[in-house]
Each structure stands twice: as C-alpha cells, then as structure tokens.
PDB file of N, CA and C in Angstrom:
ATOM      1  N   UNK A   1      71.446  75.577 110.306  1.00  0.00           N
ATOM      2  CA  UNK A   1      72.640  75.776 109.510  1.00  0.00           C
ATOM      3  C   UNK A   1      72.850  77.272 109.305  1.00  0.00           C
ATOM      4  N   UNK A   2      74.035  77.693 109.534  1.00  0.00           N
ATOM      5  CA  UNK A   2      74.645  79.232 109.052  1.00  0.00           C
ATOM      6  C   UNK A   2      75.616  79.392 108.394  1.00  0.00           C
ATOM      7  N   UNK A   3      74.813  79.810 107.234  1.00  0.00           N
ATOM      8  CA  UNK A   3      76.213  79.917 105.611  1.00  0.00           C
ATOM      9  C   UNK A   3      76.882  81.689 106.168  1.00  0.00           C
ATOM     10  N   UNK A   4      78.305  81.657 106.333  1.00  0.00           N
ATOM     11  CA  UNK A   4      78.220  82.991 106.138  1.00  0.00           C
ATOM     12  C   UNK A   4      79.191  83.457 104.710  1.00  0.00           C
ATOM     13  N   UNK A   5      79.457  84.557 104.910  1.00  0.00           N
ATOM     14  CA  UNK A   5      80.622  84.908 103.481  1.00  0.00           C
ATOM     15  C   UNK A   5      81.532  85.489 104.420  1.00  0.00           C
ATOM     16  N   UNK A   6      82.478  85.932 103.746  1.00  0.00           N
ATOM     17  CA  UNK A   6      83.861  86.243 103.795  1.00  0.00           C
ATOM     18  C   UNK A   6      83.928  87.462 105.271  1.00  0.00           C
ATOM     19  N   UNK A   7      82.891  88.376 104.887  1.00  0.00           N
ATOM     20  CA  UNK A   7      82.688  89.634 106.032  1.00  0.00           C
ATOM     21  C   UNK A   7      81.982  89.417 106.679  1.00  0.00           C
ATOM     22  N   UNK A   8      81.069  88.288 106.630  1.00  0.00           N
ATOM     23  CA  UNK A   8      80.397  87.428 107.869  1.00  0.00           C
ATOM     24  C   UNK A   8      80.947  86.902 109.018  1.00  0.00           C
ATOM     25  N   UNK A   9      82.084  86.380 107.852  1.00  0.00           N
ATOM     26  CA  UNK A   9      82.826  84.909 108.828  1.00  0.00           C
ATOM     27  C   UNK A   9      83.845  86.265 109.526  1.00  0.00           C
ATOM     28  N   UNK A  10      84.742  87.523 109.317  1.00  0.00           N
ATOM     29  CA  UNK A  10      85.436  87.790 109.674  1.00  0.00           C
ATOM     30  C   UNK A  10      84.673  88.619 110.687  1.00  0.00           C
ATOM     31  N   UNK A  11      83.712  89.192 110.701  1.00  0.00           N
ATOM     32  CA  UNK A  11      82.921  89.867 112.209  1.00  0.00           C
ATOM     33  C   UNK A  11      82.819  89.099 112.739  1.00  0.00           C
ATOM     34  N   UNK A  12      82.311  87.830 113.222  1.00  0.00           N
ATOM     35  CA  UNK A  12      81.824  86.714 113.747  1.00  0.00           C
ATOM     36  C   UNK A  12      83.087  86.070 114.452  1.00  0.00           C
ATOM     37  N   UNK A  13      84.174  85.891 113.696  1.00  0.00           N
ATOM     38  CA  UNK A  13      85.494  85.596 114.697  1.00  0.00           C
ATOM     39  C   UNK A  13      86.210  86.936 115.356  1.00  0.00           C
ATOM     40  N   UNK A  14      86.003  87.875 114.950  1.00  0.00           N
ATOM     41  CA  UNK A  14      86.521  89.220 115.533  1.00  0.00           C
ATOM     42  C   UNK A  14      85.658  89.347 116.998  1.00  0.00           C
ATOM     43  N   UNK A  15      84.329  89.365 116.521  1.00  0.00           N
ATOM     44  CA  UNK A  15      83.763  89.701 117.874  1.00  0.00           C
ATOM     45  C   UNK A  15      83.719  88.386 118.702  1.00  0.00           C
ATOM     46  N   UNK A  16      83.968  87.495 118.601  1.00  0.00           N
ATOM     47  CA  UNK A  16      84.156  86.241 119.721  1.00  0.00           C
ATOM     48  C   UNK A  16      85.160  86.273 120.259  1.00  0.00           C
ATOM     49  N   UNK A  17      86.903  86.152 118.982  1.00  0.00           N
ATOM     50  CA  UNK A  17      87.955  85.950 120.132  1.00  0.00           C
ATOM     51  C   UNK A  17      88.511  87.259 120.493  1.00  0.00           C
ATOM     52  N   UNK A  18      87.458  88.477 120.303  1.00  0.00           N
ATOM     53  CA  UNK A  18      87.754  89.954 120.547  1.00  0.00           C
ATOM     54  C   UNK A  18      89.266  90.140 119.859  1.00  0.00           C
ATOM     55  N   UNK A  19      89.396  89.977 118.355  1.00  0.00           N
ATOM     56  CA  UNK A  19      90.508  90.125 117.933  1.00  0.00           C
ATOM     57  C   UNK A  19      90.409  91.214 116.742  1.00  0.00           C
ATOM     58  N   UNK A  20      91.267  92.213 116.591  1.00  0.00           N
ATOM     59  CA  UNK A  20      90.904  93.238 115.533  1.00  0.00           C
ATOM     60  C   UNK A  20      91.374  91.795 113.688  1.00  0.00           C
ATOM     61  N   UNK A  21      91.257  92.007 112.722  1.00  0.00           N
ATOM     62  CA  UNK A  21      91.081  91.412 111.818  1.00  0.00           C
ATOM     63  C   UNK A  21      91.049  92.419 110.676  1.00  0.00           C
ATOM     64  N   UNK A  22      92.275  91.469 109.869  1.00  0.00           N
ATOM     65  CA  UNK A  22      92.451  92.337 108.577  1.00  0.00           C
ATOM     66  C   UNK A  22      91.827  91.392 107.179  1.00  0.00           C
ATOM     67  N   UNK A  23      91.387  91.215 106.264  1.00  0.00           N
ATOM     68  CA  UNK A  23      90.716  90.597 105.624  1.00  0.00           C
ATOM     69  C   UNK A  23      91.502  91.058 103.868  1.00  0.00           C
ATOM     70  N   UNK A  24      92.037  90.037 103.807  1.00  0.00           N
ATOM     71  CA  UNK A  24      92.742  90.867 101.620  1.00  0.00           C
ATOM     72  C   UNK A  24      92.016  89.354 101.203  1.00  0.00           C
ATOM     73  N   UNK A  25      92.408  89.690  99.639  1.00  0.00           N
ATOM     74  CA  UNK A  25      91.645  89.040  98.588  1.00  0.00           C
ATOM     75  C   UNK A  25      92.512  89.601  97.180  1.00  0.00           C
ATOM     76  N   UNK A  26      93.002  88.710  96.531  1.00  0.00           N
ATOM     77  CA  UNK A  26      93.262  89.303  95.180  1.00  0.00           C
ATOM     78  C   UNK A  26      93.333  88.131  94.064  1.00  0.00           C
ATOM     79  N   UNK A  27      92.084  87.616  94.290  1.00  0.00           N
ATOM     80  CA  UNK A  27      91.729  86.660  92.837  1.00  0.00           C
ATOM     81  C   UNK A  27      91.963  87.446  91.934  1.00  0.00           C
ATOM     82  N   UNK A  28      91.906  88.215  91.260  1.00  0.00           N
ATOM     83  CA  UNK A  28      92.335  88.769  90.190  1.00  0.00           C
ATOM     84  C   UNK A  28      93.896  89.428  89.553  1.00  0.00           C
ATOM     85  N   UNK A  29      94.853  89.310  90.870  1.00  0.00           N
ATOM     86  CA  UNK A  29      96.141  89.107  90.942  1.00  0.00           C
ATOM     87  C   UNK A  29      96.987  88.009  90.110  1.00  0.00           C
ATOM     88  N   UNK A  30      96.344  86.841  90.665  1.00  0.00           N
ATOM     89  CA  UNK A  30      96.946  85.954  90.708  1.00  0.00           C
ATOM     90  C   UNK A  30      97.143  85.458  89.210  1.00  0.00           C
ATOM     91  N   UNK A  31      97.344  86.218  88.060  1.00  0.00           N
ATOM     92  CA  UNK A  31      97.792  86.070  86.820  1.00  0.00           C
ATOM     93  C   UNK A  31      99.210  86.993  86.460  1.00  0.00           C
ATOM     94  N   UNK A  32      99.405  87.946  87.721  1.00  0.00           N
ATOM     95  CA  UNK A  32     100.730  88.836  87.520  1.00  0.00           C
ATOM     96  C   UNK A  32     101.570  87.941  88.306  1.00  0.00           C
ATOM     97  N   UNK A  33     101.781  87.067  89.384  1.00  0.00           N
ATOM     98  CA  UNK A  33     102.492  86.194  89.651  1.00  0.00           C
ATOM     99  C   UNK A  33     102.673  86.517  91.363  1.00  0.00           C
ATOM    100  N   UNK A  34     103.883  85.365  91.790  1.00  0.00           N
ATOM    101  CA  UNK A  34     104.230  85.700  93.174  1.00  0.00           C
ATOM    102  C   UNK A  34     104.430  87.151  93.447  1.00  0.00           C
ATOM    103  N   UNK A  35     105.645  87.282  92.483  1.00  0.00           N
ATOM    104  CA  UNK A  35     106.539  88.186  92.480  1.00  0.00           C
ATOM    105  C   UNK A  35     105.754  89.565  93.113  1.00  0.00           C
ATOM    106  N   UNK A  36     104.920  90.142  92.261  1.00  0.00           N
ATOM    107  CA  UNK A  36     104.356  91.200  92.152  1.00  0.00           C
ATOM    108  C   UNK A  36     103.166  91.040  93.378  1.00  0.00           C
ATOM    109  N   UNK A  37     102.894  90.062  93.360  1.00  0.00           N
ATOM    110  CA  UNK A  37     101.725  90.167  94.918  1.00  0.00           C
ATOM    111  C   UNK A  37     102.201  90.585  96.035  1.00  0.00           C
ATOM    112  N   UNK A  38     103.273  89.796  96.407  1.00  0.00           N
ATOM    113  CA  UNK A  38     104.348  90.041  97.339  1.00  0.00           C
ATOM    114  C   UNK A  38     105.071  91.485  97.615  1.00  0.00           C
ATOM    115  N   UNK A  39     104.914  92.492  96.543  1.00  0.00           N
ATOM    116  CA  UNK A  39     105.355  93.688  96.681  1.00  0.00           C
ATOM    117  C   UNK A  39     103.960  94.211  97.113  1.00  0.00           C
ATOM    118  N   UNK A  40     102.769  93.989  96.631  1.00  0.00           N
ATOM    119  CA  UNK A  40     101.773  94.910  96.826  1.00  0.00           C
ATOM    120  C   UNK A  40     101.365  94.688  98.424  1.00  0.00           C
ATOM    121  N   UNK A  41     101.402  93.203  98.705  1.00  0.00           N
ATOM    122  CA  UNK A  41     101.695  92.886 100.359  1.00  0.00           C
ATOM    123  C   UNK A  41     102.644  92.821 101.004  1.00  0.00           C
ATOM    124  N   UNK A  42     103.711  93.519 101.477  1.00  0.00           N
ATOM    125  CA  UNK A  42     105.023  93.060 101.853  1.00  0.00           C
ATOM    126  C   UNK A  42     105.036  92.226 103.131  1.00  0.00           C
ATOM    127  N   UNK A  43     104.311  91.819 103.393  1.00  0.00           N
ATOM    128  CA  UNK A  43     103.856  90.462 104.520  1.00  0.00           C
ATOM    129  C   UNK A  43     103.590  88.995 104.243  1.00  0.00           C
ATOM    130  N   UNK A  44     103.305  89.499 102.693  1.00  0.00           N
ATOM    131  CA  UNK A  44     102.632  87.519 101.979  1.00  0.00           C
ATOM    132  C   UNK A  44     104.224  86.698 101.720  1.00  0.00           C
ATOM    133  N   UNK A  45     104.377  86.200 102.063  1.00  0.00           N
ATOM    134  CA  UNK A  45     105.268  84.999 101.362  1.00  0.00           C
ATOM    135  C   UNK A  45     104.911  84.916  99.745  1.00  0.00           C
ATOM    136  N   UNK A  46     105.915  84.097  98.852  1.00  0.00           N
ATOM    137  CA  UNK A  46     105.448  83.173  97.960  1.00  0.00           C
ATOM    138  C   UNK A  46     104.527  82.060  98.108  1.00  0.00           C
ATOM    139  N   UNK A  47     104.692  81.488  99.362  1.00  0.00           N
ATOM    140  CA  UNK A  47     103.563  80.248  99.537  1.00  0.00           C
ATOM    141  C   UNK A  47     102.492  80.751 100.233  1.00  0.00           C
ATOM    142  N   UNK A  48     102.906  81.799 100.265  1.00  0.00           N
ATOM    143  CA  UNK A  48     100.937  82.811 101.058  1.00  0.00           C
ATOM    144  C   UNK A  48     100.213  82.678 100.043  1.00  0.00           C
ATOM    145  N   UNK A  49     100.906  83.318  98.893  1.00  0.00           N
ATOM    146  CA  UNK A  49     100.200  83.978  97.340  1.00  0.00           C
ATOM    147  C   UNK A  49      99.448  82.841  97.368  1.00  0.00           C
ATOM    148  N   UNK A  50      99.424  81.340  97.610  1.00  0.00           N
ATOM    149  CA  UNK A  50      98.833  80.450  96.792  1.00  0.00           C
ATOM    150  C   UNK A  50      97.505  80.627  97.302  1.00  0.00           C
ATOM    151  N   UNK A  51      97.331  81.325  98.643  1.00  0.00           N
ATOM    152  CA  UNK A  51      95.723  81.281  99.032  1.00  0.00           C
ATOM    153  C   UNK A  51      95.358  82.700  98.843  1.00  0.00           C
ATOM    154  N   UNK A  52      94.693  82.954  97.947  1.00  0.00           N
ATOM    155  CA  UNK A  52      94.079  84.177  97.041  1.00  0.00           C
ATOM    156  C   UNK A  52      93.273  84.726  98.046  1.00  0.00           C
ATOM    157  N   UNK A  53      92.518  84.397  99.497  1.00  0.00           N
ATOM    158  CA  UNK A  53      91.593  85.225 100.157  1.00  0.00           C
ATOM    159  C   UNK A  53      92.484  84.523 101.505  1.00  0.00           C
ATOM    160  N   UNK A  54      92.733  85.676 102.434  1.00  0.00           N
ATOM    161  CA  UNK A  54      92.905  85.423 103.821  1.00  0.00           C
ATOM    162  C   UNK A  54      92.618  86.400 104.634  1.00  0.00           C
ATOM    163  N   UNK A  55      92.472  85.781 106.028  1.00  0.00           N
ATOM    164  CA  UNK A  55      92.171  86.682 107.092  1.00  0.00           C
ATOM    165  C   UNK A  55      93.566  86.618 108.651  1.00  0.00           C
ATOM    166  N   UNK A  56      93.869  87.975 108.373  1.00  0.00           N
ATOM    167  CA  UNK A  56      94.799  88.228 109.658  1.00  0.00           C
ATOM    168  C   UNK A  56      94.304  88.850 110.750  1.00  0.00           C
ATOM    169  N   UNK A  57      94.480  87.910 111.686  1.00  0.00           N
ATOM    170  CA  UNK A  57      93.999  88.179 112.794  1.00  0.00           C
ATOM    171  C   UNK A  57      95.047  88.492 113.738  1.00  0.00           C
ATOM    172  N   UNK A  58      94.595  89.810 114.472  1.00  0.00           N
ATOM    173  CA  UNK A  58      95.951  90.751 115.302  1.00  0.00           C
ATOM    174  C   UNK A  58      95.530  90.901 116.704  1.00  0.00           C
ATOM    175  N   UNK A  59      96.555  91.189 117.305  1.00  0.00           N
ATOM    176  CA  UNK A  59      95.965  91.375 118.936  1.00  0.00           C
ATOM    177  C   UNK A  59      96.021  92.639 119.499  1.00  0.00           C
ATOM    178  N   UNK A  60      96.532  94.000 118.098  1.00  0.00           N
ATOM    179  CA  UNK A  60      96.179  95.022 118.464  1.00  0.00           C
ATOM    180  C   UNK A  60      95.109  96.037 117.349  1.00  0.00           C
ATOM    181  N   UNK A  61      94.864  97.139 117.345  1.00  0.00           N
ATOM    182  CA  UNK A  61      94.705  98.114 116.739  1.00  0.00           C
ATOM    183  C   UNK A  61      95.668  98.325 115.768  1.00  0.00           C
ATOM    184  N   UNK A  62      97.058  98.709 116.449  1.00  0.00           N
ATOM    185  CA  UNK A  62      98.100  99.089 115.894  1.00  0.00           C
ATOM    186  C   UNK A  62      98.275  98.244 114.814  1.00  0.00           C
ATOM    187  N   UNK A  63      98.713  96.663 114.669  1.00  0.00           N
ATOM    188  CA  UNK A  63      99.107  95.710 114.192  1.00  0.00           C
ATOM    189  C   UNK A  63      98.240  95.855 113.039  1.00  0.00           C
ATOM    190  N   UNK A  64      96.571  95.677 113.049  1.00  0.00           N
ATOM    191  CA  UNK A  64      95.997  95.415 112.225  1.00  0.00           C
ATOM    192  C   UNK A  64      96.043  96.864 111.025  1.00  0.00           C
ATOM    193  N   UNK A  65      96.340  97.602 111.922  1.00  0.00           N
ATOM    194  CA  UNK A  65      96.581  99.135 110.889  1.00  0.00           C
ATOM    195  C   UNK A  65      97.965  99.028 110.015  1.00  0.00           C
ATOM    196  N   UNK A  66      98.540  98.242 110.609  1.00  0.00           N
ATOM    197  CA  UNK A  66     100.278  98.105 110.009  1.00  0.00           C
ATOM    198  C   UNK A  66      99.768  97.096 108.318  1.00  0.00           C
ATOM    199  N   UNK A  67      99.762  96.032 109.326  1.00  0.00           N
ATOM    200  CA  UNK A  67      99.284  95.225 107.610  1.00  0.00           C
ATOM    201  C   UNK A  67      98.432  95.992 106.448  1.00  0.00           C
ATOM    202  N   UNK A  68      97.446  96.383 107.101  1.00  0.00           N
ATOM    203  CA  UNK A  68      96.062  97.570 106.682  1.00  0.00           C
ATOM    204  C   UNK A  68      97.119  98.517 105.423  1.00  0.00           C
ATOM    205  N   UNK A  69      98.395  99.140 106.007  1.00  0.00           N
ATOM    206  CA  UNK A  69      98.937 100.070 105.034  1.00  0.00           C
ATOM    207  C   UNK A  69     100.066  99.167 104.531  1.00  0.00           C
ATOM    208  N   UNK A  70     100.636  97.999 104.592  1.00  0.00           N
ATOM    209  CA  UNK A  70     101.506  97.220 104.049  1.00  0.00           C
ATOM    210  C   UNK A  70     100.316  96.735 102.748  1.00  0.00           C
ATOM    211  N   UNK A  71      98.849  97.204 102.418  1.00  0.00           N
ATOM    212  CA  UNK A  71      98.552  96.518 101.566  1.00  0.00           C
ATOM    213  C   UNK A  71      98.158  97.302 100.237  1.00  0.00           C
ATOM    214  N   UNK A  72      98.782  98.287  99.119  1.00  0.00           N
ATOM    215  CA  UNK A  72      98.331  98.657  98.319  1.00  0.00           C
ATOM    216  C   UNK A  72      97.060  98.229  97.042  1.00  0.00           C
ATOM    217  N   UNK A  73      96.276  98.679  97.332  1.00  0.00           N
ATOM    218  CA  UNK A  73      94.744  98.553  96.908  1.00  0.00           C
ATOM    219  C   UNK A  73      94.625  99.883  95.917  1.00  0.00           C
ATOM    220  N   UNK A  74      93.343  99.604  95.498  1.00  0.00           N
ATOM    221  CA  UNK A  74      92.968 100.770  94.341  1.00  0.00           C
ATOM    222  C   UNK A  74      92.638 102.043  94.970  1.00  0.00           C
ATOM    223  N   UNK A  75      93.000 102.459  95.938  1.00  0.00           N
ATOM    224  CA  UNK A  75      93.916 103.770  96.584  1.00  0.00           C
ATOM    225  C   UNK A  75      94.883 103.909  96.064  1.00  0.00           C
ATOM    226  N   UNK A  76      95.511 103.006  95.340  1.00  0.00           N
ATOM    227  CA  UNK A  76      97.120 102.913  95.291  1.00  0.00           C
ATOM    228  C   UNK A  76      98.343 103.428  96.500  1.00  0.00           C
ATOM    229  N   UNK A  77      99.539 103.647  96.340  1.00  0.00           N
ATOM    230  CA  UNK A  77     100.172 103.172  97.362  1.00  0.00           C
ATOM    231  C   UNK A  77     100.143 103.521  98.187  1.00  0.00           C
ATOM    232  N   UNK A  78     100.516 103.318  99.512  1.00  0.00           N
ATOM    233  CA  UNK A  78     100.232 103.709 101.041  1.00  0.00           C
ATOM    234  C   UNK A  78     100.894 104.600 101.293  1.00  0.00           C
ATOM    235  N   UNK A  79     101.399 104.714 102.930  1.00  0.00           N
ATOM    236  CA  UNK A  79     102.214 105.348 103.866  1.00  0.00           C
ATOM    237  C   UNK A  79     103.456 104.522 104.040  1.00  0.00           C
ATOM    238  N   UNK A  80     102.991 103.283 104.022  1.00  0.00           N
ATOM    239  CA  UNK A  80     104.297 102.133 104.210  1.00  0.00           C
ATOM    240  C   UNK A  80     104.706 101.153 103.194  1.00  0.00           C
ATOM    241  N   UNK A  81     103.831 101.384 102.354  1.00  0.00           N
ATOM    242  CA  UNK A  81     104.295 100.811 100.468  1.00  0.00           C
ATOM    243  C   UNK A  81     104.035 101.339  99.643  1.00  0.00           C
ATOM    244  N   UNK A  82     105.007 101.933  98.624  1.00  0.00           N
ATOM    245  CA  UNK A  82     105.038 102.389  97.968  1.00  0.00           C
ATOM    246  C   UNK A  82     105.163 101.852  96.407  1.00  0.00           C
ATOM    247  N   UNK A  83     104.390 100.838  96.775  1.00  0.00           N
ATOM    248  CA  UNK A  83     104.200  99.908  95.181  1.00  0.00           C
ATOM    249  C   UNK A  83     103.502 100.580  94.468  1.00  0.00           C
ATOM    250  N   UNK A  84     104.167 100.602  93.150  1.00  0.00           N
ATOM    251  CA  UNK A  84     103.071 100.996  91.896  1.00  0.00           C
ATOM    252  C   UNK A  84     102.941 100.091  90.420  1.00  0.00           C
ATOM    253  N   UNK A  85     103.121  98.732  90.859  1.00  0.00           N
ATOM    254  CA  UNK A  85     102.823  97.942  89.842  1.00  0.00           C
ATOM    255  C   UNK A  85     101.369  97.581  89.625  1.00  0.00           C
ATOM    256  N   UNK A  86     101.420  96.318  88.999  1.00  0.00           N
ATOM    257  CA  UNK A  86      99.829  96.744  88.299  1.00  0.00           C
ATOM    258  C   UNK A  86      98.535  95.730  89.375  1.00  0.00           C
ATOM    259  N   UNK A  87      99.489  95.266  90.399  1.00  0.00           N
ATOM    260  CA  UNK A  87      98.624  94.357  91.420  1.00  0.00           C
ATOM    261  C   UNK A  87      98.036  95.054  92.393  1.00  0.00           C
ATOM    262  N   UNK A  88      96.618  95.080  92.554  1.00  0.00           N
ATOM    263  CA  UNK A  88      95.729  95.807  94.065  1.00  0.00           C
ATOM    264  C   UNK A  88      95.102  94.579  94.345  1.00  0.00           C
ATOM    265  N   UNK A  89      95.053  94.987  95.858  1.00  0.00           N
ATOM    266  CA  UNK A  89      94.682  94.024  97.096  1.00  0.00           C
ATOM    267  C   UNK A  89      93.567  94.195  98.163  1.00  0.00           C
ATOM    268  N   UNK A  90      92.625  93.715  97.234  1.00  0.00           N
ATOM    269  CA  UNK A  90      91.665  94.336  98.612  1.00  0.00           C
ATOM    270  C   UNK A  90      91.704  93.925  99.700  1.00  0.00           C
ATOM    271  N   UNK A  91      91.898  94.874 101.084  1.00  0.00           N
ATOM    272  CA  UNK A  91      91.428  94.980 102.038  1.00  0.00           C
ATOM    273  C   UNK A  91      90.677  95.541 103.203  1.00  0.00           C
ATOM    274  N   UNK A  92      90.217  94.448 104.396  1.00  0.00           N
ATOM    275  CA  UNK A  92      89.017  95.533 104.638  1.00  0.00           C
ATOM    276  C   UNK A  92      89.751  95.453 106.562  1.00  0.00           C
ATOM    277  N   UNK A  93      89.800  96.436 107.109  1.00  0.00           N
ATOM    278  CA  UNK A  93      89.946  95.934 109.111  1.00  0.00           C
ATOM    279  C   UNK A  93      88.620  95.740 109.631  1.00  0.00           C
ATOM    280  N   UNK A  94      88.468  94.649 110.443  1.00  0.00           N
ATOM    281  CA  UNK A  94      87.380  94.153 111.323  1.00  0.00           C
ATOM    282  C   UNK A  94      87.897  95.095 112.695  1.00  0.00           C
ATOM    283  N   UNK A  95      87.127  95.393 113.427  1.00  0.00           N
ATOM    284  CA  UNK A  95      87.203  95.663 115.390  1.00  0.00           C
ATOM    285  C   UNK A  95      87.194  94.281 115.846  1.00  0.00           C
ATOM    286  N   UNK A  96      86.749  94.410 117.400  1.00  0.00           N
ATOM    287  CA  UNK A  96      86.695  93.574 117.804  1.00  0.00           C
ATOM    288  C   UNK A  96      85.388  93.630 118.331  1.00  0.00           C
ATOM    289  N   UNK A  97      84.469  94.417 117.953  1.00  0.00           N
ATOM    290  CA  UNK A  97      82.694  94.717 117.856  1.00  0.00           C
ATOM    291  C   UNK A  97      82.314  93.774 116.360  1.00  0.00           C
ATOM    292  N   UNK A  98      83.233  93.416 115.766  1.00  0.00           N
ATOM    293  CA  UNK A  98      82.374  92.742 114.672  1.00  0.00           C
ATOM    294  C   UNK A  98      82.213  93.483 113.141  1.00  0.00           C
ATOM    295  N   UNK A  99      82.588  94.910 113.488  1.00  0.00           N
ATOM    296  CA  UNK A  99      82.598  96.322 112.569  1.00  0.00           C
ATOM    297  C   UNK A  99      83.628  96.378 111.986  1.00  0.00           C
ATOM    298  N   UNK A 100      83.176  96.453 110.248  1.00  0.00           N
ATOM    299  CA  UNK A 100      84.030  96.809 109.271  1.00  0.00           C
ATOM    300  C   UNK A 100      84.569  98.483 109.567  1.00  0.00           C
ATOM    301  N   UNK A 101      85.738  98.863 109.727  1.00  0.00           N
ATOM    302  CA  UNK A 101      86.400  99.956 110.073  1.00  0.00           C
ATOM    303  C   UNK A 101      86.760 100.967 108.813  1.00  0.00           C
ATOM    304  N   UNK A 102      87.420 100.094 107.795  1.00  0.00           N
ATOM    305  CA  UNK A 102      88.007 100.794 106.644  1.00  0.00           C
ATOM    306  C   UNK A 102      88.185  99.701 105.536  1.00  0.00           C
ATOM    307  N   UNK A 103      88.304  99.939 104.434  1.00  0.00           N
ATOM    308  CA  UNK A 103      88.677  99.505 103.502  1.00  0.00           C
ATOM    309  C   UNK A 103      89.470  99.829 102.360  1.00  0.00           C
ATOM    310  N   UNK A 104      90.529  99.540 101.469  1.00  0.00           N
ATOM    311  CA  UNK A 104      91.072 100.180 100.581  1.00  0.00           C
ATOM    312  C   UNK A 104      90.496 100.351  99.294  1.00  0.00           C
ATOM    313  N   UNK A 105      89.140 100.583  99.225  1.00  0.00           N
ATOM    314  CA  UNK A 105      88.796 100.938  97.516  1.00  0.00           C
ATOM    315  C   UNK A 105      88.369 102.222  97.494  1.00  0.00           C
TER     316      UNK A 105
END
C-alpha cells in the first residue's frame, strides 16, 4: 500500500504523464465566499470554489506559469492579478521530473 499527500500525489502524476502541474489549496478561504476566491484565482469558477484543494495539470511550461501568476497568495498580487482582497491561495508548480519549482508563500 502507498499513502501519498497532496505533493506526493502531484510529483508522482507529473513525472508519469510528463505533465508540468499547478497545485492551489485555500481551506481557509472558503469563509470569504465564491465571490472573492474567484478574484484571487481568475480561472476557478463558482462551482470550482466548492473543491478547496486542486491540481492543474498543463501541457506546457508556459501554461502552468500562467495559472501560477493568475493565483494571488501571501506574496500578494501578481503580474497578472492584481487582487488585494483578503483571500490567498496557495500554490505550488510541479515539472515534469516530479520537482516542486516555486511556490507562492
């Protein structure tokens, strides 16, 4: 049996279907509402918000860097969002070696 966690499971599918991988999380969001998640991700839907941890999986570099700065985290705001409400989003980019690249804290 192999339990993994969250940065387990996302190296482990990165380096198999050789896909770069973006990884957010904002359980602690999810008391400011859709509304405000949705600005700090400008990619989530309202019916995204309902799943508090996901993993995007991209077929470039580029792509996974795009979402990567669509996501304001406790950096606060990016290059490509310029949110400054009170919601941060962690995220982290996978390679396609399995390697955590960057993260926003």
């Amino acid at each position: 049996m192999t339990i993994l966690n969250k940065d387990e499971l996302a190296k482990e599918f990165a380096k198999i279907t050789g896909s770069w991988c973006v990884y957010i999380c904002y359980d602690h969001a999810i008391d400011y509402g859709a509304e405000e998640i949705t600005k700090a991700a400008l990619y989530l839907s309202e019916t995204d918000v309902l799943n508090n941890k996901q993993f995007i999986f991209c077929k470039s570099e580029e792509e996974a860097y795009r979402y990567f700065n669509w996501t304001v985290g406790d950096d606060g705001p990016t290059k490509l969002n310029n949110y400054v409400g009170p919601v941060r989003i962690y995220a982290h980019v996978v390679n396609p070696q399995g390697e955590i690249e960057t993260e926003n804290t």
